[in-house]
N, C-alpha and C. Protein backbone atom coordinates (compact mmCIF):
# COMPACT_ATOMS: atom_id res chain seq x y z
N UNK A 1 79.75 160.68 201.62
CA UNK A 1 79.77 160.73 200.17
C UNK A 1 78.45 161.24 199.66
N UNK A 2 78.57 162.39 198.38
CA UNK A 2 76.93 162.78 198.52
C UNK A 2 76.81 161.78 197.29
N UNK A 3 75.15 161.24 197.06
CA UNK A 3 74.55 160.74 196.22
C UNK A 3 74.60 161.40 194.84
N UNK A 4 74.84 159.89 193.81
CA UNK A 4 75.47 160.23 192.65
C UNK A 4 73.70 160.84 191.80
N UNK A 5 74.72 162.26 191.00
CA UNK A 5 73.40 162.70 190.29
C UNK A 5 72.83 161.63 189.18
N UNK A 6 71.59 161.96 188.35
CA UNK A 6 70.93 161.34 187.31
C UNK A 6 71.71 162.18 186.25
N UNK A 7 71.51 161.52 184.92
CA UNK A 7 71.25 162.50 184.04
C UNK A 7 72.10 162.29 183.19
N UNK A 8 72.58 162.95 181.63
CA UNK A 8 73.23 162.43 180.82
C UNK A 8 75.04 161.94 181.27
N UNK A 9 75.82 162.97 182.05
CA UNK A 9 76.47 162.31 182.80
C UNK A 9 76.90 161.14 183.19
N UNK A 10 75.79 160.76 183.91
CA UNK A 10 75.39 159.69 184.96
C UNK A 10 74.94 158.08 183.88
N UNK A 11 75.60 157.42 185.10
CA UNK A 11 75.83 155.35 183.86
C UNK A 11 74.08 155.14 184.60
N UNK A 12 73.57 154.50 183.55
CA UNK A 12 72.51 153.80 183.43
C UNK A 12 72.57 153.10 184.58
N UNK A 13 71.51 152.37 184.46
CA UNK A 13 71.53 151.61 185.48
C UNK A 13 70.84 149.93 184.33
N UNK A 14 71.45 149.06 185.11
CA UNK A 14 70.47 147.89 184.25
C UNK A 14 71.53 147.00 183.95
N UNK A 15 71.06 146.10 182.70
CA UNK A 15 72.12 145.09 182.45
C UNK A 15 73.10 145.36 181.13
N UNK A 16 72.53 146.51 180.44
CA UNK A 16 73.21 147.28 179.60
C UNK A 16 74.48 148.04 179.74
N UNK A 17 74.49 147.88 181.57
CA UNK A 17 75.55 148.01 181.88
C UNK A 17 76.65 147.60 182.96
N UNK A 18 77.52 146.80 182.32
CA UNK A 18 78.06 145.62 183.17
C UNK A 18 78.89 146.03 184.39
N UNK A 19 79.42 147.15 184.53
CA UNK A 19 80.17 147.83 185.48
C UNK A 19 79.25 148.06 186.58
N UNK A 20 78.04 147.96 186.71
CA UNK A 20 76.90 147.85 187.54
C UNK A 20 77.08 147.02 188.51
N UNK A 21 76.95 147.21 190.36
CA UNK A 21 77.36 146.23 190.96
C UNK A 21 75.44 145.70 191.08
N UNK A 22 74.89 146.43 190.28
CA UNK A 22 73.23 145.76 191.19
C UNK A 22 73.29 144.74 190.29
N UNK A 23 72.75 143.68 191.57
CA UNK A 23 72.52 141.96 191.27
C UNK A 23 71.33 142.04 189.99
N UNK A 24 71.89 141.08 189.05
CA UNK A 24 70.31 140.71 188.33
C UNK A 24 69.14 139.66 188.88
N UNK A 25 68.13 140.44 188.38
CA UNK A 25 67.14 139.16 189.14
C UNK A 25 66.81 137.67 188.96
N UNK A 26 66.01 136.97 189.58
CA UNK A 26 65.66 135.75 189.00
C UNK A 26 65.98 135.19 187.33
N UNK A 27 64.06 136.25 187.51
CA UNK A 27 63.81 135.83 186.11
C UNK A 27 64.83 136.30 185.17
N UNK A 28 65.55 137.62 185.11
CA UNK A 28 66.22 138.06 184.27
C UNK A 28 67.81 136.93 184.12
N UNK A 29 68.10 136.38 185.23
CA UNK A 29 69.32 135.25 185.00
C UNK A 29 68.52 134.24 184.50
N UNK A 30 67.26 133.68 184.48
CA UNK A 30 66.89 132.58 183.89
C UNK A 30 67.05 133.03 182.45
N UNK A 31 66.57 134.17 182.19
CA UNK A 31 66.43 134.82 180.56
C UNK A 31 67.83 135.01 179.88
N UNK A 32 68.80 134.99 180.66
CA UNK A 32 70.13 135.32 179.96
C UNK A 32 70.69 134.02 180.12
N UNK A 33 70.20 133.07 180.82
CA UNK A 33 71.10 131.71 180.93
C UNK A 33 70.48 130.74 179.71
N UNK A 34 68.80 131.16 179.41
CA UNK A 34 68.20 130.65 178.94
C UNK A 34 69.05 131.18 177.23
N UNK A 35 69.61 132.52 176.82
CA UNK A 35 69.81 132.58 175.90
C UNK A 35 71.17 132.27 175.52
N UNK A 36 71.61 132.14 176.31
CA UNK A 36 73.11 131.43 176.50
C UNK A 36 73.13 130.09 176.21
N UNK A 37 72.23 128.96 176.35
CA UNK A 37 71.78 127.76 176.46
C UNK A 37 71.59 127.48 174.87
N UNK A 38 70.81 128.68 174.66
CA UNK A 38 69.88 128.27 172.93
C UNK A 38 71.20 129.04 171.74
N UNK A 39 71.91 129.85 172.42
CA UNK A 39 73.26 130.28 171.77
C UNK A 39 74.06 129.24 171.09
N UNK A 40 74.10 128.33 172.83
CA UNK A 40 75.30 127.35 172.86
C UNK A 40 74.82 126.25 171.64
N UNK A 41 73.73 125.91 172.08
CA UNK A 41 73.15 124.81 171.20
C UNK A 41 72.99 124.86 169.71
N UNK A 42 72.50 126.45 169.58
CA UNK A 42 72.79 126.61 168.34
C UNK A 42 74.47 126.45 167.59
N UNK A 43 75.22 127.25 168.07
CA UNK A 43 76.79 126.68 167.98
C UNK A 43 76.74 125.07 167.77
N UNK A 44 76.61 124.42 169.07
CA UNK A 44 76.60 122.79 168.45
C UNK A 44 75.71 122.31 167.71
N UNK A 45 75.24 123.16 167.57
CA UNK A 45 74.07 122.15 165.97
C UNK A 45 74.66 122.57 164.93
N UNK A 46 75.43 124.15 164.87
CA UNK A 46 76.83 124.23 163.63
C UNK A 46 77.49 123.05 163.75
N UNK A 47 78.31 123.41 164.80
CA UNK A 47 79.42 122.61 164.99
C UNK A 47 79.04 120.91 164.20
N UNK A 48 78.21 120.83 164.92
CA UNK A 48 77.25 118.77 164.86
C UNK A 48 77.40 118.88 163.08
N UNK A 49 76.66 120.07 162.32
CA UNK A 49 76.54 119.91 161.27
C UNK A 49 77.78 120.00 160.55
N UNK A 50 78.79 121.06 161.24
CA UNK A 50 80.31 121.35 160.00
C UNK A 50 80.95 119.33 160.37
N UNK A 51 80.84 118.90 161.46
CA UNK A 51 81.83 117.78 161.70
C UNK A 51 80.96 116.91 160.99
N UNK A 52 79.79 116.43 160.86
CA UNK A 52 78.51 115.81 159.48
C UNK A 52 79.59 116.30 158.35
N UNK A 53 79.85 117.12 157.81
CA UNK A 53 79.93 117.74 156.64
C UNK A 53 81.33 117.01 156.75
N UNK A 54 82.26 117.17 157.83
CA UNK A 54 83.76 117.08 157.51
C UNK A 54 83.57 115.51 157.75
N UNK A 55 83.02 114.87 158.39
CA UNK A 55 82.97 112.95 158.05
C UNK A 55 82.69 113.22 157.09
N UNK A 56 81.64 113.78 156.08
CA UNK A 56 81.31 113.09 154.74
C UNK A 56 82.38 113.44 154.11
N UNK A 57 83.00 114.54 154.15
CA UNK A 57 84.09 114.41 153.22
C UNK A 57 85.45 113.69 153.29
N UNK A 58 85.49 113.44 154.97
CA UNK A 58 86.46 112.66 155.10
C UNK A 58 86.21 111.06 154.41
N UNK A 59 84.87 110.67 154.45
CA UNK A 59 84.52 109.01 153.87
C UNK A 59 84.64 109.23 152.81
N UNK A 60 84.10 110.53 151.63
CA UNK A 60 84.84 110.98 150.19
C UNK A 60 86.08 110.53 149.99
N UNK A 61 86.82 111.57 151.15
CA UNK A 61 88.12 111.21 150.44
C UNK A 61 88.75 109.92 150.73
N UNK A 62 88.02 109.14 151.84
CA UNK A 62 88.57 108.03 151.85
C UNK A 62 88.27 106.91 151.07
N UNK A 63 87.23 106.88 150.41
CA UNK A 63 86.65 106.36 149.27
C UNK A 63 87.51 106.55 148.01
N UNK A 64 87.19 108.00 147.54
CA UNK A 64 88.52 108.04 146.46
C UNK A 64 89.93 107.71 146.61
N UNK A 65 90.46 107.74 147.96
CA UNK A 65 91.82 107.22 148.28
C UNK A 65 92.03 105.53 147.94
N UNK A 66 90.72 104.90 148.70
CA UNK A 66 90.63 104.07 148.11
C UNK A 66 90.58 103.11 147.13
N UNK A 67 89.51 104.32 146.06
CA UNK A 67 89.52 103.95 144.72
C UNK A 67 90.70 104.26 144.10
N UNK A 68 91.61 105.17 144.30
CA UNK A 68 92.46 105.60 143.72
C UNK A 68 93.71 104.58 143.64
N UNK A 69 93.86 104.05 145.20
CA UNK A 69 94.95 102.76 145.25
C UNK A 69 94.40 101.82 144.93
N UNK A 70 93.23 101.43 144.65
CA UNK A 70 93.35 100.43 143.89
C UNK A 70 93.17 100.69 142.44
N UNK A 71 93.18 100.98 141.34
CA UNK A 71 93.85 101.87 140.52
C UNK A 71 94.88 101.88 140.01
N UNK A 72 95.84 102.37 141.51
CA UNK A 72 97.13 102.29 141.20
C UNK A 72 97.61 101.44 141.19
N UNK A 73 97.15 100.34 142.08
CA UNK A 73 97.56 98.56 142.15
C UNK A 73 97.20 97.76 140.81
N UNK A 74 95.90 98.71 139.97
CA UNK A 74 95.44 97.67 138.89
C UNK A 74 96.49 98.11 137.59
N UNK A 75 96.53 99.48 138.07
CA UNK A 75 97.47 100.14 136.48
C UNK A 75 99.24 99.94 136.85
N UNK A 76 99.67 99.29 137.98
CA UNK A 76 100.77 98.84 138.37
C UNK A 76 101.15 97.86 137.81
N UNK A 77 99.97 96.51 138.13
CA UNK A 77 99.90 95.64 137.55
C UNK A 77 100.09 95.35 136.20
N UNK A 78 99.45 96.30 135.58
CA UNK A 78 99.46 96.02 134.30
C UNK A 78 100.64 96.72 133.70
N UNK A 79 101.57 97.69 134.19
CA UNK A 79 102.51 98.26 133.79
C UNK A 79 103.44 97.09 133.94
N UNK A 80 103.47 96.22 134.84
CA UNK A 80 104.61 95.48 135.23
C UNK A 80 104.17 94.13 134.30
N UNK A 81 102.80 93.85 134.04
CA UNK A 81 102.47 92.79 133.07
C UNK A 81 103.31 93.49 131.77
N UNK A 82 102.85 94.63 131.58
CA UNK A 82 103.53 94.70 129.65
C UNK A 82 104.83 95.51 129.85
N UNK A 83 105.46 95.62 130.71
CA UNK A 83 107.22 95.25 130.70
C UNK A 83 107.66 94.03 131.03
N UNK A 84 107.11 93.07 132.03
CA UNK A 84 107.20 91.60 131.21
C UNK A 84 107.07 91.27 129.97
N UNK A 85 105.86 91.54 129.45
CA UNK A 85 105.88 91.08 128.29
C UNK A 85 106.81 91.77 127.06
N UNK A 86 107.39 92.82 127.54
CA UNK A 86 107.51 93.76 126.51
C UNK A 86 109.61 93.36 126.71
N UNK A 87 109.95 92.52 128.04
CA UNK A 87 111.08 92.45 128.47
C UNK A 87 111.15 90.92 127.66
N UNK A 88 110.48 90.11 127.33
CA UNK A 88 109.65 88.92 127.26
C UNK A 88 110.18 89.11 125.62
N UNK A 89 109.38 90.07 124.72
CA UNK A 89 109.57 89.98 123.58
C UNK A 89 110.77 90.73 122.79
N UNK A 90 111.24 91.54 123.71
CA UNK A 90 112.87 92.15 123.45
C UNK A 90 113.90 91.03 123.47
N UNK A 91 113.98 90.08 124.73
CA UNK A 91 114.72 88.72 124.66
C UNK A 91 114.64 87.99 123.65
N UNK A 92 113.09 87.82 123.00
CA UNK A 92 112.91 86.77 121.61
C UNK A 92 113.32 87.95 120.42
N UNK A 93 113.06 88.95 120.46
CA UNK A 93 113.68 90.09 119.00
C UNK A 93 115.14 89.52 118.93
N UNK A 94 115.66 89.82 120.59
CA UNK A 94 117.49 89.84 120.61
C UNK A 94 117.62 88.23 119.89
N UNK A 95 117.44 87.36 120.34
CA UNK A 95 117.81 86.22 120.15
C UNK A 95 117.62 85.85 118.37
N UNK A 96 116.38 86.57 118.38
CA UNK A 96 116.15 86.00 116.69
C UNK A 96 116.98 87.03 115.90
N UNK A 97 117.17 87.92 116.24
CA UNK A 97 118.29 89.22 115.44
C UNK A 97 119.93 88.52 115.75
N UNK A 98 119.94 87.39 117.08
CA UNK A 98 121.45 87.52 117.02
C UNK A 98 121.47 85.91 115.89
N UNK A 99 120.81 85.34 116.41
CA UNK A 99 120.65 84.22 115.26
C UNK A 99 120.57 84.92 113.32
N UNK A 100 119.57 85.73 113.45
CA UNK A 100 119.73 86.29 112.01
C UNK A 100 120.68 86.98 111.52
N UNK A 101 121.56 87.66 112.39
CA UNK A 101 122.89 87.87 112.21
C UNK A 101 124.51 86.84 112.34
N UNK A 102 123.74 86.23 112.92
CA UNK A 102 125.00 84.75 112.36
C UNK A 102 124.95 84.23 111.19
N UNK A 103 123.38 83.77 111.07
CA UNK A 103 123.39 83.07 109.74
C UNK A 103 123.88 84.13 108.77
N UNK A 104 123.51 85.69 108.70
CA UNK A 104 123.41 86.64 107.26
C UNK A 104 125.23 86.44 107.44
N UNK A 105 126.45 86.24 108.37
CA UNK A 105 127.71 86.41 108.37
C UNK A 105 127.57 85.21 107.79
N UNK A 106 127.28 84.00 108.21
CA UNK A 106 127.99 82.89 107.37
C UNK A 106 127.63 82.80 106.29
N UNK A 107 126.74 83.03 105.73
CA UNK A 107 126.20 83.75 104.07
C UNK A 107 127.20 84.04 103.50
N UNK A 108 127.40 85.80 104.39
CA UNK A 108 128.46 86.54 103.66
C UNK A 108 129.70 86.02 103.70
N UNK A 109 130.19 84.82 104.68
CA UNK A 109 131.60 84.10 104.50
C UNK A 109 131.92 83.39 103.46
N UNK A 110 130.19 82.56 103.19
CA UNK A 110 130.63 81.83 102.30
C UNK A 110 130.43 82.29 100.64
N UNK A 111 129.53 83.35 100.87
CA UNK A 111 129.80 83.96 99.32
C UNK A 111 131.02 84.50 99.05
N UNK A 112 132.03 84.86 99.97
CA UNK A 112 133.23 85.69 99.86
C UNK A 112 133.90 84.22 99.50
N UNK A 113 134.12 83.50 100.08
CA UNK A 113 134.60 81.93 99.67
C UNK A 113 134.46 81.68 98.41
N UNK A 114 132.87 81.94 97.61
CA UNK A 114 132.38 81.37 96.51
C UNK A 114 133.48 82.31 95.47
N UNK A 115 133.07 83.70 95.70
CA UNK A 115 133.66 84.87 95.19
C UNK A 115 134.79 84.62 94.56
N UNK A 116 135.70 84.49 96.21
CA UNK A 116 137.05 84.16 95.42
C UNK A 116 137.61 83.22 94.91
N UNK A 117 137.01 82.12 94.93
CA UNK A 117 136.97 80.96 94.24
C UNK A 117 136.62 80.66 92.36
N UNK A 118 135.21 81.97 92.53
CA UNK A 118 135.17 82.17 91.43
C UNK A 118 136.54 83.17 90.74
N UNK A 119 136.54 83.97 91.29
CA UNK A 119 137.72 85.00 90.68
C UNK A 119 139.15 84.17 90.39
N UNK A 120 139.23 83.48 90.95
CA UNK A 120 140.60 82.73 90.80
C UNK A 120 140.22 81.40 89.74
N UNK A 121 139.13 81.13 89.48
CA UNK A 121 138.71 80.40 87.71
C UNK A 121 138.56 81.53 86.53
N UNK A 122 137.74 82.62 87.44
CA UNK A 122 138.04 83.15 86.23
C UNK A 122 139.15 83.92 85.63
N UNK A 123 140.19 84.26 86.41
CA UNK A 123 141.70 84.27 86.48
C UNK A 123 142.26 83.24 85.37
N UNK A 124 142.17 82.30 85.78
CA UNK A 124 142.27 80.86 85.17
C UNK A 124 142.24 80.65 83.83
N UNK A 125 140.36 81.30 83.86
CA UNK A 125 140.17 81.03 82.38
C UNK A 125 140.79 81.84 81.73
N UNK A 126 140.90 83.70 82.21
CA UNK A 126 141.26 84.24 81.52
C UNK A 126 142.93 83.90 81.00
N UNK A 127 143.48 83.05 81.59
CA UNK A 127 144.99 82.76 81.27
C UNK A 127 144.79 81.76 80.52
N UNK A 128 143.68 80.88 80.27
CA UNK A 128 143.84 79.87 79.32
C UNK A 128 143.52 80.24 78.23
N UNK A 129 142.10 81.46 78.25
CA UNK A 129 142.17 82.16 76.81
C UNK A 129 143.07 82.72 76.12
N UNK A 130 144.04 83.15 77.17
CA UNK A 130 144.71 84.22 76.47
C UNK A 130 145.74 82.98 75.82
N UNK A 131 146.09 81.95 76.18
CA UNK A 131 146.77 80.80 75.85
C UNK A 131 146.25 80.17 73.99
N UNK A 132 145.40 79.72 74.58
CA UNK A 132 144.39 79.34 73.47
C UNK A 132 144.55 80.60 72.28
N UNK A 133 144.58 81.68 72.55
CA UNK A 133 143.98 83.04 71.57
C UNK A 133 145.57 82.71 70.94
N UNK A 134 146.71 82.91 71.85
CA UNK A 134 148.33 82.73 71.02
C UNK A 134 148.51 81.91 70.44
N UNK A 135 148.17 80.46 70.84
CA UNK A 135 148.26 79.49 70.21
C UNK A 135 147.39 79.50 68.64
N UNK A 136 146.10 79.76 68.36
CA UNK A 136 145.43 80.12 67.44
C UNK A 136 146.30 81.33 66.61
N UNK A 137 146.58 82.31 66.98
CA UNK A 137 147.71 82.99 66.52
C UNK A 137 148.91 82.80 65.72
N UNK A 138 149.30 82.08 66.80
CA UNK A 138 150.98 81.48 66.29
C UNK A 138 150.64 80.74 65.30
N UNK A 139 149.39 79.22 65.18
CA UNK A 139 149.04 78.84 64.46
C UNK A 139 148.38 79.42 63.20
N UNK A 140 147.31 80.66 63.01
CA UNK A 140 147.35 81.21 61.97
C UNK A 140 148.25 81.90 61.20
N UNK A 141 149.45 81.99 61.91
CA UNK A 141 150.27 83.05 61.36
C UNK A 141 151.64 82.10 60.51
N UNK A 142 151.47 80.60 61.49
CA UNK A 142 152.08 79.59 60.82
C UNK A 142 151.53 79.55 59.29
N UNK A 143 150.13 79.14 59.44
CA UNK A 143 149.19 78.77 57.99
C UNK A 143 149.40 79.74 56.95
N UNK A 144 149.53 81.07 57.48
CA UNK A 144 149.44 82.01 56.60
C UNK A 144 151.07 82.11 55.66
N UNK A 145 151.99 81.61 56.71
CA UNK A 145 152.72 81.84 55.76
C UNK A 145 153.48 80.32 55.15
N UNK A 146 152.80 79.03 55.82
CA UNK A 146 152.46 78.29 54.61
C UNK A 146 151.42 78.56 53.32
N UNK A 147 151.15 79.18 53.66
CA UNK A 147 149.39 79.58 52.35
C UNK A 147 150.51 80.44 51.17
N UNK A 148 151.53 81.50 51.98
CA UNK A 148 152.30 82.51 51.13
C UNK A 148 153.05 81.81 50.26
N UNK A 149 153.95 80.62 51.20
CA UNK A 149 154.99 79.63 50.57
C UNK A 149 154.16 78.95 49.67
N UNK A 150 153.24 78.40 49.98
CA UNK A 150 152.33 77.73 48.57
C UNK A 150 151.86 78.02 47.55
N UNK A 151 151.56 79.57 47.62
CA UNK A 151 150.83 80.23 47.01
C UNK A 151 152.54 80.84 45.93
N UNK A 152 153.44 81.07 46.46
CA UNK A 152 154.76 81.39 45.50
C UNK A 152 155.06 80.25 44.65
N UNK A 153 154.93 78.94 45.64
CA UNK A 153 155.80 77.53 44.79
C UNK A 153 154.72 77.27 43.95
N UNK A 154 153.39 77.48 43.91
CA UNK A 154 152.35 77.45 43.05
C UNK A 154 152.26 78.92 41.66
N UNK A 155 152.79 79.50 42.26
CA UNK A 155 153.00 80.65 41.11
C UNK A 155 154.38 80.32 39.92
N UNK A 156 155.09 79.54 41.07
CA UNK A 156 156.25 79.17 39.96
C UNK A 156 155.94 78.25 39.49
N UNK A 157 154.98 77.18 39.62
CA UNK A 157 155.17 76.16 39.33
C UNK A 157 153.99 76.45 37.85
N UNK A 158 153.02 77.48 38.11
CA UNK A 158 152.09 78.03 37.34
C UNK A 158 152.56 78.52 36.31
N UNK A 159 153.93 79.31 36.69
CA UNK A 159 154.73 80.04 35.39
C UNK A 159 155.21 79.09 34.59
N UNK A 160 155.95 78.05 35.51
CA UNK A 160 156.69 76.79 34.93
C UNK A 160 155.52 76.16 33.76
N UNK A 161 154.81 75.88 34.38
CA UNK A 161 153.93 75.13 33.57
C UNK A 161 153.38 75.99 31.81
N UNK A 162 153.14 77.40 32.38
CA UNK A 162 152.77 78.34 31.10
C UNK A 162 153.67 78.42 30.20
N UNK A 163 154.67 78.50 30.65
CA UNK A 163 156.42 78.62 29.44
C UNK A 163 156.21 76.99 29.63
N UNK A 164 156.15 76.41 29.46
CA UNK A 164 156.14 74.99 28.62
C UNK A 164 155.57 75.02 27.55
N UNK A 165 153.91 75.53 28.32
CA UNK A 165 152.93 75.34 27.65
C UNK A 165 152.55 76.42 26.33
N UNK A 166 153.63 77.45 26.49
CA UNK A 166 153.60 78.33 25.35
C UNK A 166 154.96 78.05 24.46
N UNK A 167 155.79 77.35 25.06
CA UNK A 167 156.43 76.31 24.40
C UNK A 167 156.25 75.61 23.19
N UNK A 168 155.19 74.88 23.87
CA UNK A 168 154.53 73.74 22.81
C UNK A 168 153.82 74.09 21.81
N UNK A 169 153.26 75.53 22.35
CA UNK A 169 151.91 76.00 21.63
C UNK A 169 152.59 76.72 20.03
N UNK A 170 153.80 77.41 20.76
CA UNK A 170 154.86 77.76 19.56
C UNK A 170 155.56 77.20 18.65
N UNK A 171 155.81 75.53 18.85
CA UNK A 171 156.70 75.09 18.43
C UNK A 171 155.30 74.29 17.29
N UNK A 172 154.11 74.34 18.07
CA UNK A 172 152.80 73.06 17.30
C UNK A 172 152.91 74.32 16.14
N UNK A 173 152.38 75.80 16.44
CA UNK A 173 151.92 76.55 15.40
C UNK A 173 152.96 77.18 14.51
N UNK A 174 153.96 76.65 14.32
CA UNK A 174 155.00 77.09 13.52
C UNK A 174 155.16 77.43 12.11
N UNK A 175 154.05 76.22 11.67
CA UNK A 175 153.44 76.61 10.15
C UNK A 175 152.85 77.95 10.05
N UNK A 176 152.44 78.54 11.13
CA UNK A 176 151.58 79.77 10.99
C UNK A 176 152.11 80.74 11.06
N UNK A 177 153.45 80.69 10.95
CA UNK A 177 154.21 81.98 11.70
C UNK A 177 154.06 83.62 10.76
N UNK A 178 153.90 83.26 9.21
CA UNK A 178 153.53 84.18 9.10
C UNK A 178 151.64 84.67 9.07
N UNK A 179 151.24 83.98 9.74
CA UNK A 179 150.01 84.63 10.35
C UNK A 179 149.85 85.42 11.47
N UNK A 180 148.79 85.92 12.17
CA UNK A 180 148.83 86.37 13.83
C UNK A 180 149.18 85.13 14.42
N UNK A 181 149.51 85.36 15.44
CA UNK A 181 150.31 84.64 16.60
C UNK A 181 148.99 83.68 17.20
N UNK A 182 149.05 82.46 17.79
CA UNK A 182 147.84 81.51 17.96
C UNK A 182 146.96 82.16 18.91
N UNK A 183 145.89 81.73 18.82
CA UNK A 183 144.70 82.44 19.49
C UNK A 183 144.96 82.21 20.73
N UNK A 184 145.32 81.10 21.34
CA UNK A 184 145.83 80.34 22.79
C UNK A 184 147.01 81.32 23.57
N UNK A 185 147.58 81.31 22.77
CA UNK A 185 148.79 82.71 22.93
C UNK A 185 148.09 84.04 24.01
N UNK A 186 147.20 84.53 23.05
CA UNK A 186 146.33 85.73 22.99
C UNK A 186 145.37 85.65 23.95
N UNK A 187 145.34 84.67 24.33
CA UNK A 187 144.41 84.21 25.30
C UNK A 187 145.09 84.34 26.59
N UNK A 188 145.95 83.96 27.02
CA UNK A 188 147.05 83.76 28.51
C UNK A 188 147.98 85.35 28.06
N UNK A 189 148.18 86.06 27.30
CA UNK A 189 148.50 86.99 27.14
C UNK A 189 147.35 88.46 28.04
N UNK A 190 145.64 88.16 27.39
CA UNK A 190 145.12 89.05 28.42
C UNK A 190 145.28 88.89 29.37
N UNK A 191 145.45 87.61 29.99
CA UNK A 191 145.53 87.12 31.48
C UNK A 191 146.42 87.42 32.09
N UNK A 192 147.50 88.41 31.34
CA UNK A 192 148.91 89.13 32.03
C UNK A 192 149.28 87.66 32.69
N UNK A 193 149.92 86.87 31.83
CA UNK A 193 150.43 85.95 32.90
C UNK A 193 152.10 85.81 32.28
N UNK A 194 152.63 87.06 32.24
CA UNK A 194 153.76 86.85 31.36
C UNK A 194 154.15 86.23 30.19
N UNK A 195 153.18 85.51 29.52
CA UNK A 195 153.88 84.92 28.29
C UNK A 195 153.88 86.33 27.00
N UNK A 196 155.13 86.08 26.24
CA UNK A 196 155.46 87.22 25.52
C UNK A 196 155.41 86.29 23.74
N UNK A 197 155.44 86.87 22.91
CA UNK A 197 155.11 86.25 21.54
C UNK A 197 156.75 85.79 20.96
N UNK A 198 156.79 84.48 20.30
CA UNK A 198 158.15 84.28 19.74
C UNK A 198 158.51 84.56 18.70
């Protein structure tokens, strides 16, 4: 085999190039193990620091998880305190609304009671007025026409009495006859009460 030329061609020689079967030396594996070492370490001092970082946030969130359930246990609590209480004071509303609705019905039973009780007096009365009003009626209408009958047998008895009384008055003034007729005459004469001259 002839010996490989130099030159642009031609692979380096060194650690730049790994296809190289020449051994590296000592010192040069101490220097690459050595940077491999301070590589690695650097990596785990990331690493050391991201898993630092991810506990703290894991004790964060376990803290707020924490805080958070209890929280939810305190605002539970209290949700379930004021629907007790709120279940608590719906039972006393119901009870005092069903009580205030009994009593407002027996109210309204017994004013409907009163009602028609009243309506059927005043029914009543109105039939006794109307009783009373006929009777007053029948009775004025009686009076009135006793008042008519009295008031005729008093007209005759008025006439009766005037023809007597112009009677007398004629027969006293007889000496006078050829004078005017007696003043008494003339007198019950304006009074249109029928007497006529003899």
């Amino acid at each position: 085999m002839p010996p490989k030329k130099k030159g642009k061609g031609g692979k380096k020689k060194g650690k730049d190039n790994p296809d190289e079967d020449e051994p590296l030396s000592v010192e040069e594996k101490n220097m690459y193990l050595q940077r491999v070492a301070e590589s690695l370490k650097h990596k785990l001092v990331m690493q050391t620091n991201k898993a630092s970082g991810a506990e703290a946030v894991v004790r964060e969130l376990r803290q707020r998880l924490f805080d958070l359930l209890g929280d939810y246990d305190g605002e539970k609590q209290k949700t379930f305190d004021i629907a007790s209480d709120m279940t608590r004071q719906y039972k006393d509303m119901s009870t005092e609304m069903i009580d205030r609705i009994s009593s407002l019905e027996r109210q309204i039973t017994d004013m409907k009671d009163k009602l028609d009780k009243a309506q059927l007096e005043k029914e009543e009365i109105i039939r006794q007025k109307d009783r009373e009003i006929k009777q007053r009626e029948d009775s004025i209408q009686e009076q009135k026409q006793k008042m008519d009958e009295m008031a005729k047998e008093f007209g005759q008895m008025l006439k009766q009495t005037l023809d007597k009384m112009s009677e007398k008055i004629v027969i006293t003034n007889d000496w006078e006859a050829d004078k005017t007729e007696a003043p008494i005459v003339r007198t019950f004469e304006d009074f249109h009460l029928g007497l006529s001259k003899d």
